[in-house]
Protein backbone atom coordinates (compact mmCIF):
# COMPACT_ATOMS: atom_id res chain seq x y z
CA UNK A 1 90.52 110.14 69.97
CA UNK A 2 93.48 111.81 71.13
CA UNK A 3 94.42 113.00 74.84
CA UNK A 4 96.44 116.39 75.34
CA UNK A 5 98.70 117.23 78.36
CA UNK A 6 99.10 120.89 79.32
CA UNK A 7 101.02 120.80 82.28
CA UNK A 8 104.84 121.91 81.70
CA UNK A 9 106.14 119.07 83.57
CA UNK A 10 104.45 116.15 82.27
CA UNK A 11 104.60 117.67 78.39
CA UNK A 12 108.82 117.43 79.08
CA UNK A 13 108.14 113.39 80.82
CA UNK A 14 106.14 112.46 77.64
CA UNK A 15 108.52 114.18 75.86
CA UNK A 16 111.11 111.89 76.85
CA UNK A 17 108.48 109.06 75.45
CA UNK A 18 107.83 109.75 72.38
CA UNK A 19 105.06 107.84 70.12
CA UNK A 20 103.55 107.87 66.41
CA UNK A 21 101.54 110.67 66.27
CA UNK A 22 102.30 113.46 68.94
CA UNK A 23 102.21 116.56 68.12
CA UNK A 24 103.39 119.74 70.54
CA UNK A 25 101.31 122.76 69.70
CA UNK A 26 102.71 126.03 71.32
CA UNK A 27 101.98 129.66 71.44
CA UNK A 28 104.27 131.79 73.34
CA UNK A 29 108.15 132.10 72.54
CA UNK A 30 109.52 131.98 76.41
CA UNK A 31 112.52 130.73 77.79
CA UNK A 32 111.12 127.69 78.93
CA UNK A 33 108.82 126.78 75.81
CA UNK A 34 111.55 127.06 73.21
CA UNK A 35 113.19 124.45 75.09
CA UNK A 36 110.41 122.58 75.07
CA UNK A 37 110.08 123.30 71.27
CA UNK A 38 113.92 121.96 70.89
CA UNK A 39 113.30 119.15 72.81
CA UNK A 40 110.08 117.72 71.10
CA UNK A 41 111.97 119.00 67.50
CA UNK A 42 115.56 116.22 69.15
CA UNK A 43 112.66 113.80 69.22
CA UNK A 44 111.10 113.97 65.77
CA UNK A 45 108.05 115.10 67.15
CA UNK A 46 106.18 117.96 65.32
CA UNK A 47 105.75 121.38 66.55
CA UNK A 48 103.30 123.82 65.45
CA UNK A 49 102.94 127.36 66.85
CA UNK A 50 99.03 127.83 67.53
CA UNK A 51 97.12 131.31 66.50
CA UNK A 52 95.40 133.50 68.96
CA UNK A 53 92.54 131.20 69.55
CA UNK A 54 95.12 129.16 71.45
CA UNK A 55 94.56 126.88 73.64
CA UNK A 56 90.59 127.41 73.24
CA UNK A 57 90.62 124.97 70.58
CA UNK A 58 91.17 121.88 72.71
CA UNK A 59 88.79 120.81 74.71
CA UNK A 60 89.52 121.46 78.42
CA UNK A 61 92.52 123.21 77.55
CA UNK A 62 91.60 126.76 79.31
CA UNK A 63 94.49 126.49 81.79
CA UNK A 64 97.71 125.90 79.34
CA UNK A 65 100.41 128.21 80.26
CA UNK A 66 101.28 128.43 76.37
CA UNK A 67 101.65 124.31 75.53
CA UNK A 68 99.64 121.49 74.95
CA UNK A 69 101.04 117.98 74.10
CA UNK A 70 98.25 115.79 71.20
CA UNK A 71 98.57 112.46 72.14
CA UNK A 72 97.06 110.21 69.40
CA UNK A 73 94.96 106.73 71.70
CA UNK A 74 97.72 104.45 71.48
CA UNK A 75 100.12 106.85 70.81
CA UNK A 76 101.49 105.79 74.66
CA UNK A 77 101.46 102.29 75.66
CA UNK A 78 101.65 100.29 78.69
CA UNK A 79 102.12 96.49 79.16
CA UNK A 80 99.39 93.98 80.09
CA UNK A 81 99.04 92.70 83.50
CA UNK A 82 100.97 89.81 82.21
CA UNK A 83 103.53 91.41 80.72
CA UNK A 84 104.27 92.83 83.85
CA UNK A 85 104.58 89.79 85.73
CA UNK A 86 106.34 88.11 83.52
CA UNK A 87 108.84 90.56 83.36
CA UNK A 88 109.12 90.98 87.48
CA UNK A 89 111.93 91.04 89.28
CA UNK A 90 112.09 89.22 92.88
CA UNK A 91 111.42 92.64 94.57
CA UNK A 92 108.63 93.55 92.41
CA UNK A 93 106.65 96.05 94.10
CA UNK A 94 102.87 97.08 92.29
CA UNK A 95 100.18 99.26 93.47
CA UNK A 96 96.29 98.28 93.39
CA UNK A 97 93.95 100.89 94.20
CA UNK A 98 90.36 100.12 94.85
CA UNK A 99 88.23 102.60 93.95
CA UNK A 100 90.30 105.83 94.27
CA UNK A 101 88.19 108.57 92.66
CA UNK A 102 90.10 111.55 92.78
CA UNK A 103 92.36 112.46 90.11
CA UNK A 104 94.46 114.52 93.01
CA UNK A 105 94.56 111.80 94.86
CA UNK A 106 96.01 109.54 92.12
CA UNK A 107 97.75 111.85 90.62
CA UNK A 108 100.12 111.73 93.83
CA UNK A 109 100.17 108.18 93.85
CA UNK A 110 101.69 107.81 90.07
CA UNK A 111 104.06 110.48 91.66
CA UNK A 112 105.27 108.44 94.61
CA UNK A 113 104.98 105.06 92.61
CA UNK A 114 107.42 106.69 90.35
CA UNK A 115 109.93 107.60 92.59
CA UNK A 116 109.73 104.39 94.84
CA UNK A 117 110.11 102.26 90.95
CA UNK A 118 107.13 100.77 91.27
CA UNK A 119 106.19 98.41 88.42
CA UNK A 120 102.71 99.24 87.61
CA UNK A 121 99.44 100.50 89.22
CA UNK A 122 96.45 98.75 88.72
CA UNK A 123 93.06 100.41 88.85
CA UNK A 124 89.36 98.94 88.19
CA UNK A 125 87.83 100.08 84.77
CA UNK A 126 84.72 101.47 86.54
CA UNK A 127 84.29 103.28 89.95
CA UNK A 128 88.37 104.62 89.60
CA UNK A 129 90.13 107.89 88.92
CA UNK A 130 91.56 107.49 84.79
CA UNK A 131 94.16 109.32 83.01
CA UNK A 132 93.50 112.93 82.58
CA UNK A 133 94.97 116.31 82.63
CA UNK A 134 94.57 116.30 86.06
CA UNK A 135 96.54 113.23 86.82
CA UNK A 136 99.51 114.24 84.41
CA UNK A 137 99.52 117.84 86.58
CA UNK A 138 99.49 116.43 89.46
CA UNK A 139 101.71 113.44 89.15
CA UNK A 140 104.52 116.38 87.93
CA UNK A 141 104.93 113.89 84.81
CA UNK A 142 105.21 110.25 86.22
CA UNK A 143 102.11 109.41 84.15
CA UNK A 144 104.75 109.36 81.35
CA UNK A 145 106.59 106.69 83.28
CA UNK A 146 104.21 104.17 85.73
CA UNK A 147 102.28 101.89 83.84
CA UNK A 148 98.71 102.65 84.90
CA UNK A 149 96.50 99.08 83.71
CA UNK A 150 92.21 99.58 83.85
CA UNK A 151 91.89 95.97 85.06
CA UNK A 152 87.72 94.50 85.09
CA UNK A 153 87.84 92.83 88.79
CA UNK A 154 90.41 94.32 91.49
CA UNK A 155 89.93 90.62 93.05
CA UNK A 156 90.43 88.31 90.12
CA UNK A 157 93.60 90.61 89.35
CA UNK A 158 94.48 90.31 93.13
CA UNK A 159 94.12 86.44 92.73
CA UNK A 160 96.39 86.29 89.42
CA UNK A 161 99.09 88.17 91.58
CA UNK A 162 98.50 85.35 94.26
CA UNK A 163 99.19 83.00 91.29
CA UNK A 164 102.15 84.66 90.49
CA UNK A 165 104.31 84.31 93.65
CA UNK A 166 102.74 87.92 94.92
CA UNK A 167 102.03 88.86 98.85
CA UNK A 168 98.66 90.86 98.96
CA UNK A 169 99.06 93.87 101.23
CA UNK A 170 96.12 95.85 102.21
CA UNK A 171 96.00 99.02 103.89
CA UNK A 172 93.78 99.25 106.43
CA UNK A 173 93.61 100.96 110.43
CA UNK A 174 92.91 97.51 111.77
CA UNK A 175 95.96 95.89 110.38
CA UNK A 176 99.22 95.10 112.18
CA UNK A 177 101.92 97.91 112.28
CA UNK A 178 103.69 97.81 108.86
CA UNK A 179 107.00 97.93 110.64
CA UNK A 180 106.17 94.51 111.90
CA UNK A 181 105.29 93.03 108.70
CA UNK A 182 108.19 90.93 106.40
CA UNK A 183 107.58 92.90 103.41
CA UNK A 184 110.97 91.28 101.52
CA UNK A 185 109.30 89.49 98.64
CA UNK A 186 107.36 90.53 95.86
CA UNK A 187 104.48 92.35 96.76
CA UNK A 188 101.20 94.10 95.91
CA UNK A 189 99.97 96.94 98.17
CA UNK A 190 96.44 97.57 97.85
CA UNK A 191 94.67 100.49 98.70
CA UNK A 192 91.45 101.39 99.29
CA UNK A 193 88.96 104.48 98.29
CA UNK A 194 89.07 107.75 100.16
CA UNK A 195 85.75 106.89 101.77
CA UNK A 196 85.03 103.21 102.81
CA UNK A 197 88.34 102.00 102.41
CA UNK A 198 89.00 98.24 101.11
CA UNK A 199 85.79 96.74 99.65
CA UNK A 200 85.07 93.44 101.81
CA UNK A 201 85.96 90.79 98.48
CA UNK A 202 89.31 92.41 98.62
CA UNK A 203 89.65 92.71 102.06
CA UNK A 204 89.07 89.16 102.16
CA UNK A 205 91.73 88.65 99.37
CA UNK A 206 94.61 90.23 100.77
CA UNK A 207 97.15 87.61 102.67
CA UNK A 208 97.47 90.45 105.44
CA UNK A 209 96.37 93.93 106.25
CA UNK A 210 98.56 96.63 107.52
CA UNK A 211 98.82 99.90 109.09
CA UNK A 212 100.66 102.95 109.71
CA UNK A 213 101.01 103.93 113.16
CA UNK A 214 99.60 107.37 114.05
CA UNK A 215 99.65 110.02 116.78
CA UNK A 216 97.75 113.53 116.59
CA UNK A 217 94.03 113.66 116.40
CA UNK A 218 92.91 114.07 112.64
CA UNK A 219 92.34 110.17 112.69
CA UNK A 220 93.67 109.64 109.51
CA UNK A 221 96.54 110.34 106.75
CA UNK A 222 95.03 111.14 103.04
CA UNK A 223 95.98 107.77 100.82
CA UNK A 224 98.15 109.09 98.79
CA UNK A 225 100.58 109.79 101.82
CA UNK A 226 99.84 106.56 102.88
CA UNK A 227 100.27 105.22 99.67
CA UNK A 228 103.73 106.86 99.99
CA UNK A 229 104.70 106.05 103.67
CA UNK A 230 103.90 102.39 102.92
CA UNK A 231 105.67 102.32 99.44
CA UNK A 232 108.47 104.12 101.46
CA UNK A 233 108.58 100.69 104.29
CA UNK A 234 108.29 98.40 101.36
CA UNK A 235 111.26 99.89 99.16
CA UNK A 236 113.24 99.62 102.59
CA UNK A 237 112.70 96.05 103.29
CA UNK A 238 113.48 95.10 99.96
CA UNK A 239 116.65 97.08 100.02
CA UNK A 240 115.85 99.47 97.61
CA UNK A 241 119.28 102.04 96.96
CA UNK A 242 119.41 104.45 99.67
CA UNK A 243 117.16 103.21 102.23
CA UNK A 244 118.08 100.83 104.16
């Protein structure tokens, strides 16, 4: 089994990764690809320079602009659930998402998770959004870099956290104002799907619910801003460089 990554982006994050077994398969000799080709080359990863059947011979592959990235299963690895709390610092931040089903929409997510240094995002093994091309376009390469952990029960995870010395966070439009809301400790921010929101177990879970406070007439903001805007409160409280 082997996943391949097309977009330009998330090939150079990977890149920056690299694991037993990659392989970068390119087909056109621009600027920006022989880079590429260099950089994979720095890393000891083969290169191989595809025919004109390129990229038709991966599956899926019809929108490569001239690179795909063969990533053996395996090949990239991300820590258990208890890995990563044993490892946390006191302002560990992590993001559970229940039942997000569109790759764009976690895509974005692993994007802003990145940026705000989240520690992982946890999603359920069924009824979720998984790794795909999709995600690694979207996400502009921070799939390379957020551990993403398929997890069997959102609220038995949820309840380990508790375990753990984690706050429970959910996001939801009858919470209280996030402003309002001592977010200075570790904490788990969950989110719910596009749709129904948080399911009612893990509703029930969560030590509070918050919100964003909104104007305009739309009703709502698309999770993965809010995933951002609330990542972007947490990181303050907790002092994160160049926010407070």
């Amino acid at each position: 089994m082997y996943r391949y990554v097309i977009s330009l982006h998330a090939i150079e994050s990977y890149l920056d990764r690299p694991g037993p077994g990659m392989v970068l398969y390119l087909n056109r000799k621009t600027p920006r690809l022989k880079a590429l080709e260099a950089k994979a080359r720095k890393q000891g990863i083969p290169v191989q320079w595809a025919g004109e059947n390129f990229p038709f011979r991966f599956p899926g592959m019809e929108q490569s602009k001239g690179a795909v990235l063969e990533i053996p299963a395996g090949g990239v690895t991300h820590p258990t659930l208890e890995e990563l709390v044993d490892r946390a610092r006191e302002k560990s931040c992590l993001v559970v998402l229940d039942g997000i089903t569109d790759v764009q929409n976690l895509g974005a997510i692993l994007r802003s998770a990145d940026l705000f240094a989240v520690d992982g995002v946890l999603i359920p093994r069924r009824r979720s959004a998984h790794e795909s091309t999709a995600v690694d376009r979207t996400s502009s390469g921070a799939s390379a870099f957020v551990p993403l952990l398929e997890v069997p029960n959102i609220v038995r995870a949820l309840s380990y956290l508790k375990e753990a010395g984690y706050w429970i966070y959910g996001a939801d439009m009858q919470g209280t104002p996030v402003m309002e809301v001592d977010l200075n400790r570790k904490t788990a921010l969950v989110m719910g799907s596009e749709d129904r929101g948080l399911g009612k177990l893990v509703r029930e879970t969560c030590d509070s619910l918050v919100k964003i406070p909104m104007g305009g007439h739309v009703g709502s903001f698309n999770v993965s801003v809010a995933t951002g805007i609330l990542l972007y409160e947490i990181r303050r409280q907790q002092g994160f460089p160049g926010l407070i």
